[in-house]
N, C-alpha and C. Protein backbone atom coordinates (compact mmCIF):
# COMPACT_ATOMS: atom_id res chain seq x y z
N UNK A 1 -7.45 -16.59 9.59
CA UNK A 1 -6.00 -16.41 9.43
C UNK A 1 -5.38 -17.69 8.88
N UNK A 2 -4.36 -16.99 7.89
CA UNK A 2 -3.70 -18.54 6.97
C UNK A 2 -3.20 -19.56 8.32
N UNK A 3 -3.26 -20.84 8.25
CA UNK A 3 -1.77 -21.57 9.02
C UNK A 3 -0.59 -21.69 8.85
N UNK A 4 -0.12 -20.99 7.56
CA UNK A 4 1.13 -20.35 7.43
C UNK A 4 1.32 -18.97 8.52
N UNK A 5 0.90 -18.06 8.49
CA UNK A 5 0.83 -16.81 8.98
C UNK A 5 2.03 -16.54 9.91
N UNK A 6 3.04 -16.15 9.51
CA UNK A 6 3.94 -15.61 10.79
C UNK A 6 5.07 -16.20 10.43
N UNK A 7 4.81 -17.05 8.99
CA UNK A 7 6.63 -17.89 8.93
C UNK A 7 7.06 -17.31 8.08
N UNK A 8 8.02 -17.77 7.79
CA UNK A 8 9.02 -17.38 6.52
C UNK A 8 9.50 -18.57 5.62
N UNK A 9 10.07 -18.25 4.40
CA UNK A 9 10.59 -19.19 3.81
C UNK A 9 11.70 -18.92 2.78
N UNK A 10 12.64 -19.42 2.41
CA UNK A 10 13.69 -19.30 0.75
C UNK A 10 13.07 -19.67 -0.23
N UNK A 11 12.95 -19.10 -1.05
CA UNK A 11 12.62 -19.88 -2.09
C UNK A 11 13.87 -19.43 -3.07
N UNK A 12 14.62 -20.58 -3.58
CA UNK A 12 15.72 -20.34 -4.61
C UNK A 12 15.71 -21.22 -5.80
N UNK A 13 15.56 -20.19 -7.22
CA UNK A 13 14.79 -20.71 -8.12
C UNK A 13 15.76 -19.89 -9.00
N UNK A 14 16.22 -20.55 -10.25
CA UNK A 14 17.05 -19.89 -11.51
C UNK A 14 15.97 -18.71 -12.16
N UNK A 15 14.41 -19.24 -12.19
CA UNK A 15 13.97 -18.28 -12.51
C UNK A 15 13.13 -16.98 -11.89
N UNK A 16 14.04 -15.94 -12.19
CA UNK A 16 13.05 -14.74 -11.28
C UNK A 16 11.54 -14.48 -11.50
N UNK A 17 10.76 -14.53 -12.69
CA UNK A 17 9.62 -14.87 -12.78
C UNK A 17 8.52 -15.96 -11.74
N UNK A 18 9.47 -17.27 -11.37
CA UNK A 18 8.73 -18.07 -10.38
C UNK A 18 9.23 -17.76 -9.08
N UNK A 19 10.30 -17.06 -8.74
CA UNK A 19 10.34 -16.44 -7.42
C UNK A 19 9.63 -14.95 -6.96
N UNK A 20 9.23 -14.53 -8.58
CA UNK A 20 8.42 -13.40 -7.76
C UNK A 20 6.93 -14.11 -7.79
N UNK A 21 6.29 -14.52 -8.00
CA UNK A 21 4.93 -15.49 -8.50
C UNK A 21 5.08 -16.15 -6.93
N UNK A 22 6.06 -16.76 -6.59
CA UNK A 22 6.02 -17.81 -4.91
C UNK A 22 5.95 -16.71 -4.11
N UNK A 23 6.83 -15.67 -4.41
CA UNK A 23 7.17 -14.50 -3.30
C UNK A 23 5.43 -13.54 -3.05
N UNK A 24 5.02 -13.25 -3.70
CA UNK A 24 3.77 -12.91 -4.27
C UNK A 24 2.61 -13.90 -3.36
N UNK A 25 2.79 -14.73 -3.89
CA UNK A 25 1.67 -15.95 -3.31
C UNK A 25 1.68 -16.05 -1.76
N UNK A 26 2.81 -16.27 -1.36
CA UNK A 26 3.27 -16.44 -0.19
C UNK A 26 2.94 -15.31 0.80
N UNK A 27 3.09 -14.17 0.26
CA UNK A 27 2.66 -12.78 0.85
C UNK A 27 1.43 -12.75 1.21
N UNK A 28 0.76 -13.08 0.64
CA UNK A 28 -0.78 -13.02 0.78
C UNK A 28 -0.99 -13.93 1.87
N UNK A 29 -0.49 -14.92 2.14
CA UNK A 29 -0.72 -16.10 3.03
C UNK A 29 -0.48 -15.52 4.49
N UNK A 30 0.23 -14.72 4.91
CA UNK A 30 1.07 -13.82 5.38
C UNK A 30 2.04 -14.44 5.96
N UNK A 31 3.03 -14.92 4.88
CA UNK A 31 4.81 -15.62 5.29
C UNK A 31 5.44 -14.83 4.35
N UNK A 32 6.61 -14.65 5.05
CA UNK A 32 7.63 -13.38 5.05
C UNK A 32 8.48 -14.30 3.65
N UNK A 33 8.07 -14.07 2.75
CA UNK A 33 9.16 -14.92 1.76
C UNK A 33 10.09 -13.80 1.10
N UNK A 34 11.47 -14.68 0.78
CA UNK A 34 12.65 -14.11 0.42
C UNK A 34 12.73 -15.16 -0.60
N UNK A 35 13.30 -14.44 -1.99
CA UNK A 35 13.63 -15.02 -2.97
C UNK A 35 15.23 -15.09 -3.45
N UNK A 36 15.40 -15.77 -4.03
CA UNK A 36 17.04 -16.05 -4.11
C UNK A 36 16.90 -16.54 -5.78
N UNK A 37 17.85 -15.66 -7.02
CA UNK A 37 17.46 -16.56 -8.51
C UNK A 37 18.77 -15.58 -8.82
N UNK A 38 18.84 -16.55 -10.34
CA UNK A 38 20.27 -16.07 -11.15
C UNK A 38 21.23 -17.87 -10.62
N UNK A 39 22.42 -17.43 -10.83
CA UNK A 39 23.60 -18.61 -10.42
C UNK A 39 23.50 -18.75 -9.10
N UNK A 40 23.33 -19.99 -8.54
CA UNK A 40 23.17 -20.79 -7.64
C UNK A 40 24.59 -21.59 -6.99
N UNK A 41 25.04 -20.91 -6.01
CA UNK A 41 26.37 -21.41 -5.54
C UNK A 41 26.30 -21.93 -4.34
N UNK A 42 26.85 -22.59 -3.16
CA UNK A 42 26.67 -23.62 -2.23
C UNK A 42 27.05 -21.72 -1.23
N UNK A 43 27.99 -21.40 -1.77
CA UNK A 43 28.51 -20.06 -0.49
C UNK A 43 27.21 -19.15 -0.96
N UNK A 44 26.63 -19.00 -1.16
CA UNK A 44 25.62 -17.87 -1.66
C UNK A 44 24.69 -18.46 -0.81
N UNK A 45 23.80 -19.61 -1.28
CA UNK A 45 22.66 -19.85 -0.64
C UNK A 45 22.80 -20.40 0.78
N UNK A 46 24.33 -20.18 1.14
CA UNK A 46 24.69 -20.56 2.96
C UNK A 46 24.39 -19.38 3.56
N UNK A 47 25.19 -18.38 2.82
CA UNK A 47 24.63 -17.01 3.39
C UNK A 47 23.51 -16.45 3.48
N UNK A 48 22.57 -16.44 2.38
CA UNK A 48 21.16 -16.17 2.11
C UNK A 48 20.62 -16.81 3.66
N UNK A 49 20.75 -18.32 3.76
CA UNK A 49 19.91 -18.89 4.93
C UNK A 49 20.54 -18.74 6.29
N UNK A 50 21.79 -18.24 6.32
CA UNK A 50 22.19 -17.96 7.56
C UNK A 50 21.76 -16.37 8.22
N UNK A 51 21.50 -15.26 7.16
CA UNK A 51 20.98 -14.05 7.28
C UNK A 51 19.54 -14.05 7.55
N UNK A 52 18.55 -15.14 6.47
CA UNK A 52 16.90 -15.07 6.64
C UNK A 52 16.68 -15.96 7.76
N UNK A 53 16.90 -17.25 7.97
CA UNK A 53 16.85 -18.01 8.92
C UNK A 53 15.75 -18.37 8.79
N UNK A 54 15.29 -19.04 7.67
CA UNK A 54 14.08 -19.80 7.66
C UNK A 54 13.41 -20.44 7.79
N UNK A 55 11.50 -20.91 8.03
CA UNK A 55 11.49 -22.19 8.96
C UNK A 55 11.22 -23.32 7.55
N UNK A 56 11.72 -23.00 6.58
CA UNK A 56 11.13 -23.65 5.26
C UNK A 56 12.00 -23.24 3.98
N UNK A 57 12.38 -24.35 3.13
CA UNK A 57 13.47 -23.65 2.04
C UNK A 57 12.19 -24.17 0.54
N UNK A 58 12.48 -23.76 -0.03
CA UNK A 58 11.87 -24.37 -1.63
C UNK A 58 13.04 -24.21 -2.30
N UNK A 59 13.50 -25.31 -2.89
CA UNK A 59 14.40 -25.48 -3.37
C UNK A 59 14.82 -25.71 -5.07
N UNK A 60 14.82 -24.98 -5.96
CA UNK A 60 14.70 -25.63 -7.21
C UNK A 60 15.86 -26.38 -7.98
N UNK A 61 15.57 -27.48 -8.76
CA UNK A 61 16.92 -28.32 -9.14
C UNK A 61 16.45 -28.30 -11.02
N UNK A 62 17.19 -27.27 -11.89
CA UNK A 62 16.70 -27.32 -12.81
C UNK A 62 18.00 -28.20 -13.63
N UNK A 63 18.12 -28.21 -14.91
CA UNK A 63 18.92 -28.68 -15.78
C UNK A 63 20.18 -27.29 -15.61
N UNK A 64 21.74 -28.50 -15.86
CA UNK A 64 21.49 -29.70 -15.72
C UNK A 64 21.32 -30.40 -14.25
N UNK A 65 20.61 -31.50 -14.24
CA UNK A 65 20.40 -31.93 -13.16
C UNK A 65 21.34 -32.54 -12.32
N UNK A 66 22.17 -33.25 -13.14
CA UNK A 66 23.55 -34.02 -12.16
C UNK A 66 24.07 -32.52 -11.32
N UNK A 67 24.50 -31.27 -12.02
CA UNK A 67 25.33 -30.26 -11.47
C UNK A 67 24.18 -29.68 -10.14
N UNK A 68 23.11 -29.66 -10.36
CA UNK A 68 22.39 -29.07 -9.59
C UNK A 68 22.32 -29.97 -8.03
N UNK A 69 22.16 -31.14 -8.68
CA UNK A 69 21.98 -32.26 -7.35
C UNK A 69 22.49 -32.07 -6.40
N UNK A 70 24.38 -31.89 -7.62
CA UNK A 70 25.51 -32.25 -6.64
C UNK A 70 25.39 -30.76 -5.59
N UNK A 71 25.26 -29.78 -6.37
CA UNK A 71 24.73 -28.50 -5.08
C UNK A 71 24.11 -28.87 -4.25
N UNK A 72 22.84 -29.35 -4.69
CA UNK A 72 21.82 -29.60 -3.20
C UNK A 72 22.75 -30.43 -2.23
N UNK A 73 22.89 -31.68 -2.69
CA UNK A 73 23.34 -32.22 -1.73
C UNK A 73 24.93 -32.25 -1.28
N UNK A 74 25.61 -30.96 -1.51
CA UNK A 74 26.93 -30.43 -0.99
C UNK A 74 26.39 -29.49 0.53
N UNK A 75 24.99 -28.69 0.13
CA UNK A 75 24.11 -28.00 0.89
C UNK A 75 23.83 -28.99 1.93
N UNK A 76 23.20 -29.72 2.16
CA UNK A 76 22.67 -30.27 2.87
C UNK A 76 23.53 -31.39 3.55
N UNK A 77 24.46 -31.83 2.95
CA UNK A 77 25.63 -32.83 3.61
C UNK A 77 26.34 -31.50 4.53
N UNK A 78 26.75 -30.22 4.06
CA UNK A 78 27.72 -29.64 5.40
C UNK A 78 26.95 -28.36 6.18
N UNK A 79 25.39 -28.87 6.36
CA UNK A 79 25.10 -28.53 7.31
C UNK A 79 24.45 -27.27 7.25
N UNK A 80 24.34 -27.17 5.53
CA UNK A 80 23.94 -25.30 5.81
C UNK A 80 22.45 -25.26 5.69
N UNK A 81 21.65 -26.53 5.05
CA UNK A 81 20.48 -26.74 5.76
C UNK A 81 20.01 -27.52 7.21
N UNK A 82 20.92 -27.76 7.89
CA UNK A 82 20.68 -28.21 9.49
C UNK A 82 19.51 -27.56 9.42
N UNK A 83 18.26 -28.66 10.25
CA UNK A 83 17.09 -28.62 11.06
C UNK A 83 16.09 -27.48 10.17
N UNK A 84 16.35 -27.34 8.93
CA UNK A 84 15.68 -26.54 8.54
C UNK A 84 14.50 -27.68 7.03
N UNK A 85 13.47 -27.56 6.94
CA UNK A 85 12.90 -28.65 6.15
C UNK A 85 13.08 -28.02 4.61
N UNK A 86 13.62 -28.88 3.57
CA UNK A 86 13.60 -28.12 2.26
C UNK A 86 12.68 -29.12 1.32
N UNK A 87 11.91 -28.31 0.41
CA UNK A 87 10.97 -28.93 -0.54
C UNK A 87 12.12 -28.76 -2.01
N UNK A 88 11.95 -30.03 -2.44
CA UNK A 88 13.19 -29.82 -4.05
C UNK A 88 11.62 -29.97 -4.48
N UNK A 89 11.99 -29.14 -6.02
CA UNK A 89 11.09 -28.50 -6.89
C UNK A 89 12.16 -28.58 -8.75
N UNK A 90 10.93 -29.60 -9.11
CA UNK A 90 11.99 -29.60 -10.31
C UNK A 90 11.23 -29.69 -11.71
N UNK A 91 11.86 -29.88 -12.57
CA UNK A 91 10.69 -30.40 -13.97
C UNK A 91 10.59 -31.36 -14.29
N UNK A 92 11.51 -32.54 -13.67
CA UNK A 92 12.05 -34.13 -13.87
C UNK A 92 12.29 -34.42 -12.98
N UNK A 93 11.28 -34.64 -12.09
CA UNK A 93 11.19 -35.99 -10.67
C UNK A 93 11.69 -37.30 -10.90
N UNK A 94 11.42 -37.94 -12.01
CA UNK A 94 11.88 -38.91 -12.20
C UNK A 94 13.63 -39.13 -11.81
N UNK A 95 13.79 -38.40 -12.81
CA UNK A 95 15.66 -38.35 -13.13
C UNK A 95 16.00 -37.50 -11.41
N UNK A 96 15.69 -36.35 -11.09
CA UNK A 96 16.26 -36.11 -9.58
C UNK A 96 16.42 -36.73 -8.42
N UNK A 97 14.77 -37.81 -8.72
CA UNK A 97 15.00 -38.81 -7.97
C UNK A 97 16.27 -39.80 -7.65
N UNK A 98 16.31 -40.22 -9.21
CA UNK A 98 17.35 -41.15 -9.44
C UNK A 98 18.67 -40.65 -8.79
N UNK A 99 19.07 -39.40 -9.36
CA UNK A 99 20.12 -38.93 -8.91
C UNK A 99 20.49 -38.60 -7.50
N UNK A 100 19.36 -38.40 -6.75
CA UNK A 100 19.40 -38.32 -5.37
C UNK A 100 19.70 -39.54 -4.58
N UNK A 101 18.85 -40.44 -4.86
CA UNK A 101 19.39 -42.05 -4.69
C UNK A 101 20.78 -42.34 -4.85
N UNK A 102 21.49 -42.22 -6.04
CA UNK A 102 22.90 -42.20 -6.25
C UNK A 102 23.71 -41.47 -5.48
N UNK A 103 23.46 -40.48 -5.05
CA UNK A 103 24.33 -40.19 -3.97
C UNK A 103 23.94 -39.86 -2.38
N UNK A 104 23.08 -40.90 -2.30
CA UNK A 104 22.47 -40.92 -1.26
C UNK A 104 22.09 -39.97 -0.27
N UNK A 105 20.98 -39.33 -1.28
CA UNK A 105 20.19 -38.14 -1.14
C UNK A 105 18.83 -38.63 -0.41
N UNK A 106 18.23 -38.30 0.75
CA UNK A 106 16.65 -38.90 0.98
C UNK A 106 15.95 -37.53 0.58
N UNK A 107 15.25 -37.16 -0.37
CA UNK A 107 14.16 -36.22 -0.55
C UNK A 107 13.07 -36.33 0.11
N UNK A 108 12.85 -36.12 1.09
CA UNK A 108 11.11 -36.18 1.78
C UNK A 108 10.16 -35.23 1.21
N UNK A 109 10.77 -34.59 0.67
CA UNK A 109 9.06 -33.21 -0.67
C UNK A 109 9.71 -33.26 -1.36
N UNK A 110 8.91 -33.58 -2.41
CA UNK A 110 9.59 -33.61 -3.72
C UNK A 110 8.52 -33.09 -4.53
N UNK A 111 8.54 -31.71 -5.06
CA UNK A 111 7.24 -31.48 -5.96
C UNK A 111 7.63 -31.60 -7.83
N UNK A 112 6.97 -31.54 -8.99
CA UNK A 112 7.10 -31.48 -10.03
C UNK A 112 6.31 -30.01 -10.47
N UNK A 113 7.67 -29.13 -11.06
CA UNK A 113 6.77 -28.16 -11.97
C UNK A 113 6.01 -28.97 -13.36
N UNK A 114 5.34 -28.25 -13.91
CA UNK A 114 4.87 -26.88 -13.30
C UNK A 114 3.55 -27.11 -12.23
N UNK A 115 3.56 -25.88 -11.22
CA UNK A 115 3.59 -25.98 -9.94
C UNK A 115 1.74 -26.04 -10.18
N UNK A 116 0.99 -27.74 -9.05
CA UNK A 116 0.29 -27.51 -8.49
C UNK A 116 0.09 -26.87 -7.73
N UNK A 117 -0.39 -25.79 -7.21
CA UNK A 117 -0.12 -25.12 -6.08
C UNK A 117 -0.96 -25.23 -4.82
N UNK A 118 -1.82 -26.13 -4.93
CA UNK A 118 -2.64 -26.93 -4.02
C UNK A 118 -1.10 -27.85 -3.27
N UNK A 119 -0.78 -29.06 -4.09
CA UNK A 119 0.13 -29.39 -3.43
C UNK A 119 1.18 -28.74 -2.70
N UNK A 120 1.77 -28.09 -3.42
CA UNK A 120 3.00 -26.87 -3.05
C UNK A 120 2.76 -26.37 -1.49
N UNK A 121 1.17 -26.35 -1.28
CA UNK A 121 0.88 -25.29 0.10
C UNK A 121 0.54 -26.49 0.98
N UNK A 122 0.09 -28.16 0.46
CA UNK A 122 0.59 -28.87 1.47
C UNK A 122 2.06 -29.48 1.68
N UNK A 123 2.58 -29.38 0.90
CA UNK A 123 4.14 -29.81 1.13
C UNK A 123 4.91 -28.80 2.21
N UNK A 124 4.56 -27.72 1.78
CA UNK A 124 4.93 -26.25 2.95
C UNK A 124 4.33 -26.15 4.01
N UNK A 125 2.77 -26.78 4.45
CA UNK A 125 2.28 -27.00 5.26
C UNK A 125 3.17 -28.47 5.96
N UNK A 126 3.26 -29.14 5.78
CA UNK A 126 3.80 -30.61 6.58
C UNK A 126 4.84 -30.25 6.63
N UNK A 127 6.03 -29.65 5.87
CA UNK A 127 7.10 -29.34 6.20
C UNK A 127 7.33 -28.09 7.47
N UNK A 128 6.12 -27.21 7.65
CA UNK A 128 6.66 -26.36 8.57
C UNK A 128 5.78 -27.10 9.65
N UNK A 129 5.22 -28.07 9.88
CA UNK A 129 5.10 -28.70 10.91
C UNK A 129 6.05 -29.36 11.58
N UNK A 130 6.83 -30.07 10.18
CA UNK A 130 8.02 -30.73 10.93
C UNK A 130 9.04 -30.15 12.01
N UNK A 131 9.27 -28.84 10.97
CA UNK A 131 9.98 -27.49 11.70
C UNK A 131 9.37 -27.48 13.19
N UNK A 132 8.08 -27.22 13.48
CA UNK A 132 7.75 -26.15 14.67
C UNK A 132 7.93 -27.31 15.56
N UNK A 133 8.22 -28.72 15.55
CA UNK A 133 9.06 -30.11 16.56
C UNK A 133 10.53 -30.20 16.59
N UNK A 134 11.02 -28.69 16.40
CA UNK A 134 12.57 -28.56 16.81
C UNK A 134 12.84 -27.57 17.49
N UNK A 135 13.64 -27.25 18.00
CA UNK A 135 13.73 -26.63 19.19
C UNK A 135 13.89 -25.00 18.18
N UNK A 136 13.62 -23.89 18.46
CA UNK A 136 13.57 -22.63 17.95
C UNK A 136 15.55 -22.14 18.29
N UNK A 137 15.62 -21.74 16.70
CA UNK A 137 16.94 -21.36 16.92
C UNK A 137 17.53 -20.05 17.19
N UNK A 138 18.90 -19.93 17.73
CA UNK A 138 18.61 -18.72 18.47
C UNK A 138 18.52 -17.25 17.78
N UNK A 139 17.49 -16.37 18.17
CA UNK A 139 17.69 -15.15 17.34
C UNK A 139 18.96 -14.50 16.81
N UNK A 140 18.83 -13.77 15.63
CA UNK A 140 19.89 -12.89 14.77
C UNK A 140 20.60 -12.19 15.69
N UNK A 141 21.53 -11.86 15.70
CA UNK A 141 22.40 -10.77 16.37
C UNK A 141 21.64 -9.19 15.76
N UNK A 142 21.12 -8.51 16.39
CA UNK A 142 20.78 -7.41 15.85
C UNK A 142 21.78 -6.08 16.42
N UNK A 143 22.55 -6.63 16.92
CA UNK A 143 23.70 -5.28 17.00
C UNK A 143 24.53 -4.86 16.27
N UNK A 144 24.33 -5.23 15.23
CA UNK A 144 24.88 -5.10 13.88
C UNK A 144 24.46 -5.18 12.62
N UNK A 145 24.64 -4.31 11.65
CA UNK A 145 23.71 -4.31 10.43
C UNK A 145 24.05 -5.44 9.42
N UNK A 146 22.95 -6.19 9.19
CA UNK A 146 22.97 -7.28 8.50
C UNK A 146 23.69 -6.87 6.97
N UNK A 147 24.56 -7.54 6.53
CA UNK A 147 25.59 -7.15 5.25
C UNK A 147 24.31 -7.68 4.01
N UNK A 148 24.63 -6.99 3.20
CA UNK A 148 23.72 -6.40 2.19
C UNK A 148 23.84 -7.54 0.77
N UNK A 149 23.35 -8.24 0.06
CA UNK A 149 23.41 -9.28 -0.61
C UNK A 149 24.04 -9.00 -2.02
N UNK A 150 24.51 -9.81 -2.11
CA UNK A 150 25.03 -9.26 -3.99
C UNK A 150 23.88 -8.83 -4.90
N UNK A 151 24.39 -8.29 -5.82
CA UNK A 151 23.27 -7.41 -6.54
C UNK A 151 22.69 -8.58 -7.08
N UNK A 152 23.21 -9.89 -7.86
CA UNK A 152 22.09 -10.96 -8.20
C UNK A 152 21.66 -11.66 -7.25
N UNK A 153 21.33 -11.27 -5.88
CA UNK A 153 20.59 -11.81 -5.16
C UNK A 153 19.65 -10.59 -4.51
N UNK A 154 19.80 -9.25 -5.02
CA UNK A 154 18.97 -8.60 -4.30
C UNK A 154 17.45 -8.28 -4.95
N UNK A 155 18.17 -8.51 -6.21
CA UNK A 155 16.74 -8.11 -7.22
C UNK A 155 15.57 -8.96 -6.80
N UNK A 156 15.60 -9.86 -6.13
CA UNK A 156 13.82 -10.66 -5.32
C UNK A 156 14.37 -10.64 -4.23
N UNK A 157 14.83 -9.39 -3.59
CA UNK A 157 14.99 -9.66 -1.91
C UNK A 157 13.84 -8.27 -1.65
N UNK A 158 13.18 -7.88 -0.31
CA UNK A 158 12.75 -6.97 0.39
C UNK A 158 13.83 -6.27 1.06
N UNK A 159 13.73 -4.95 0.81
CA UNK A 159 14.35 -3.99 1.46
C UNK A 159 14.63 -4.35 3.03
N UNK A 160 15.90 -4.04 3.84
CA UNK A 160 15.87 -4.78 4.50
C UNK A 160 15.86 -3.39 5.52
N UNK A 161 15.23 -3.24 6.48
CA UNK A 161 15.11 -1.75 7.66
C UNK A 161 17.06 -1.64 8.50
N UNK A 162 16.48 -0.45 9.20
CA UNK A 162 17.52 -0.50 10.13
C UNK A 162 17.96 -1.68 10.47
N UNK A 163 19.46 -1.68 11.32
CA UNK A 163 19.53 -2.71 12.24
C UNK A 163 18.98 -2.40 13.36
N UNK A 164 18.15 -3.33 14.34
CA UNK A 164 17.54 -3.45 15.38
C UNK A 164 16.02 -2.62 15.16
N UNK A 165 15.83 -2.54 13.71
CA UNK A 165 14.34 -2.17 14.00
C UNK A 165 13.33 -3.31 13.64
N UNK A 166 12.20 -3.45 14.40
CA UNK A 166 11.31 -4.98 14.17
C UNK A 166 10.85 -4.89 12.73
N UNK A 167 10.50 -6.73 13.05
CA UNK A 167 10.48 -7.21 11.89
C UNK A 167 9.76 -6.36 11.12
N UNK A 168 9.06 -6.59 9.68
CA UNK A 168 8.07 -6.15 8.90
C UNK A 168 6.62 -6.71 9.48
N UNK A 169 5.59 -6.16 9.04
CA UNK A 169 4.28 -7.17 9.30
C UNK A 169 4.37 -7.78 7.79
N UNK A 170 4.22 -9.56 7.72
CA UNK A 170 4.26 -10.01 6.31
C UNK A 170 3.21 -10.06 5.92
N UNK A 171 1.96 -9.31 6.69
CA UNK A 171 0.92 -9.28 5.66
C UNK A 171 0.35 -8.11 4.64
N UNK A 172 1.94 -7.04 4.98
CA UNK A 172 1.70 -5.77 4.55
C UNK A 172 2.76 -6.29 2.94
N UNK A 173 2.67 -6.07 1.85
CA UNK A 173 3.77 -5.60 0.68
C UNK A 173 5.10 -5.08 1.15
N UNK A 174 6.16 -5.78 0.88
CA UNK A 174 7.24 -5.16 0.38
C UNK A 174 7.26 -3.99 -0.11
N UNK A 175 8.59 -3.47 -0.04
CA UNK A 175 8.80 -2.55 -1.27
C UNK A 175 9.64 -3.37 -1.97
N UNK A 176 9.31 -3.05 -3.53
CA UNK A 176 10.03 -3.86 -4.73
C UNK A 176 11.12 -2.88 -5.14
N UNK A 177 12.34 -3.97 -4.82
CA UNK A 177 13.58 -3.69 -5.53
C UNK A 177 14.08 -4.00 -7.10
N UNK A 178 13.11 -4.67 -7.54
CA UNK A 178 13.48 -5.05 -8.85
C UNK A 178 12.77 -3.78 -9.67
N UNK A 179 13.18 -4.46 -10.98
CA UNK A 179 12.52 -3.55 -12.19
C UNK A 179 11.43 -3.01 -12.27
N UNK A 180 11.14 -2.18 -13.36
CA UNK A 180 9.40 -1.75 -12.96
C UNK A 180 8.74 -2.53 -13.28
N UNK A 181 9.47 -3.54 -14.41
CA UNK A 181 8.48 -4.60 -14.97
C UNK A 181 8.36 -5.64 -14.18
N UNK A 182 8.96 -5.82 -13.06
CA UNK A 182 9.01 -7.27 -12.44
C UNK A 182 8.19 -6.32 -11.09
N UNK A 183 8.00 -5.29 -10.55
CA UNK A 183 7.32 -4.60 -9.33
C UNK A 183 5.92 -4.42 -10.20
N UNK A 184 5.60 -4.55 -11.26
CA UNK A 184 4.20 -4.35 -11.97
C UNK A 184 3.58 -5.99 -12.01
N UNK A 185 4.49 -6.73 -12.73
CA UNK A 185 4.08 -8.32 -12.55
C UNK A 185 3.59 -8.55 -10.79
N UNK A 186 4.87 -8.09 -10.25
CA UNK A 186 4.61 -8.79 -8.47
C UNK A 186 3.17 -7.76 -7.87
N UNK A 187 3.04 -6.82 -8.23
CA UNK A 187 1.47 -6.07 -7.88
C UNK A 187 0.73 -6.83 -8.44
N UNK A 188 0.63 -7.10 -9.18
CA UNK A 188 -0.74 -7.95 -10.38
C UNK A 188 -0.70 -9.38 -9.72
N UNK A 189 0.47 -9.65 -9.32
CA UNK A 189 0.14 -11.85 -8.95
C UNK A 189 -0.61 -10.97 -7.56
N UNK A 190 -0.41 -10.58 -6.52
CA UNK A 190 -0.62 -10.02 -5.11
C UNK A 190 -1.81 -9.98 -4.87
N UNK A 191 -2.56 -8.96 -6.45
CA UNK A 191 -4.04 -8.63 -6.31
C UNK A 191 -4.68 -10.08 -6.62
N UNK A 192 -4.26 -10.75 -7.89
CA UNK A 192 -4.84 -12.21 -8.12
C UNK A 192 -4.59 -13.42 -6.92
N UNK A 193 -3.56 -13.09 -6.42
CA UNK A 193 -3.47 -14.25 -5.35
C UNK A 193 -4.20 -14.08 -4.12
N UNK A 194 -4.67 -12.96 -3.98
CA UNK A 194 -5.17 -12.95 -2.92
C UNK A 194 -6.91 -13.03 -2.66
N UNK A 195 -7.08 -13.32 -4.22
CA UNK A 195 -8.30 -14.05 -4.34
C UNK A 195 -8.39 -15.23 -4.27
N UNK A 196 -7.51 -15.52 -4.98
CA UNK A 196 -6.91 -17.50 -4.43
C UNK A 196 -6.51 -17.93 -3.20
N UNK A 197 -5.87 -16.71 -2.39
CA UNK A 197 -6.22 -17.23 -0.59
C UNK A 197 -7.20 -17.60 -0.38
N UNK A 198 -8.61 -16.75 -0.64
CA UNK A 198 -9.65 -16.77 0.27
C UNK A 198 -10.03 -18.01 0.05
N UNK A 199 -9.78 -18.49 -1.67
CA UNK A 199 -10.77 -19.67 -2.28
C UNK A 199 -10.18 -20.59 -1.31
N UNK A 200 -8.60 -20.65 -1.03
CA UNK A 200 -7.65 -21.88 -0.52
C UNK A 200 -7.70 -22.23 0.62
N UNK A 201 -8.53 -20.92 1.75
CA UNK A 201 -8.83 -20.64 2.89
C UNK A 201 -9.86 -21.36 3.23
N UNK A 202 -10.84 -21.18 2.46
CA UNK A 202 -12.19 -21.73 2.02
C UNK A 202 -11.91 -23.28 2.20
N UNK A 203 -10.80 -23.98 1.81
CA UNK A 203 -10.90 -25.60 0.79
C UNK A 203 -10.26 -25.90 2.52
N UNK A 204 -9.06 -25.23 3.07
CA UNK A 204 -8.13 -25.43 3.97
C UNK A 204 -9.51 -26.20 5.39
């Protein structure tokens, strides 16, 4: 069994192609991933993480980078990542760096696309360690049906069940809400990635 197995994570990425590819990958591992892509707003991705409640964010900071920064770290200064560990994911480490420094940003994961994914699964590994040394936060309200995401945030989300019916098992598939062409891509990474578990299982 993965040492992921049983978590969850955000991954919020401009492009839907690398959130279904993480979402995909991640599945196989068996962690419950939720994808978030399209325009990236500070009230969007508060809500996204206040509904999934994740023990792990992946975070992407694409061009331009000053505008993106200043998101992350509007996110993370008022609290809407509290106690939760986020990996920034970018194409220019260099320059995010810099910019994070400038406004006195500390990045502790910092990965560079395009994605090693050896690294990627230890950065997600040490980061949800950090996580499981905080106190567990308190469960969702399930007496009420969780409100339903804007349509550019649903296209890489999983169907979400009743209210108050248990979780999914994350080692079973989704059902795909997106296109046929993006539910044909996310079958095809699923079957390939899950040959790359065993190999990663193998190395782990």
């Amino acid at each position: 069994m993965s040492r992921l197995s049983g978590k969850s994570l955000v991954v919020i990425d401009a492009s839907a192609e690398t959130v279904i590819m993480l979402e995909a990958w991640f599945e196989t591992l068996g962690v419950t991933a939720h994808g978030m892509t399209g325009r990236v707003t500070p009230a969007g991705v508060s809500a996204l993480i206040d509904r999934k409640r994740p023990d792990v964010i992946i975070f992407d900071v694409p061009m331009p980078y000053h505008e993106n920064v200043h998101i992350l770290h509007e996110l993370i200064t008022s609290g809407a990542f509290a106690d939760v560990p986020v990996i920034v994911t970018t194409t220019n480490t260099r320059v995010v760096s810099a910019l994070a420094r400038a406004n006195d940003l500390a990045l502790r994961h910092l990965v560079e696309k395009p994605y090693d994914m050896d690294l990627l699964m230890q950065r997600v590994t040490s980061a949800l360690a950090i996580a499981n040394d905080r106190p567990a936060p308190p469960p969702p309200d399930r007496g009420r049906a969780l409100p339903r995401p804007p349509a550019s945030q649903a296209k890489c989300e999983p169907v979400l069940g009743d209210a108050g019916a248990a979780d999914p098992d994350p080692s079973e598939p989704t059902e795909c809400r997106g296109s046929e062409t993006d539910c044909y891509i996310a079958s095809a990474l699923r079957r390939e990635f899950q040959l790359r578990r065993e190999r990663w299982l193998l190395r782990a």
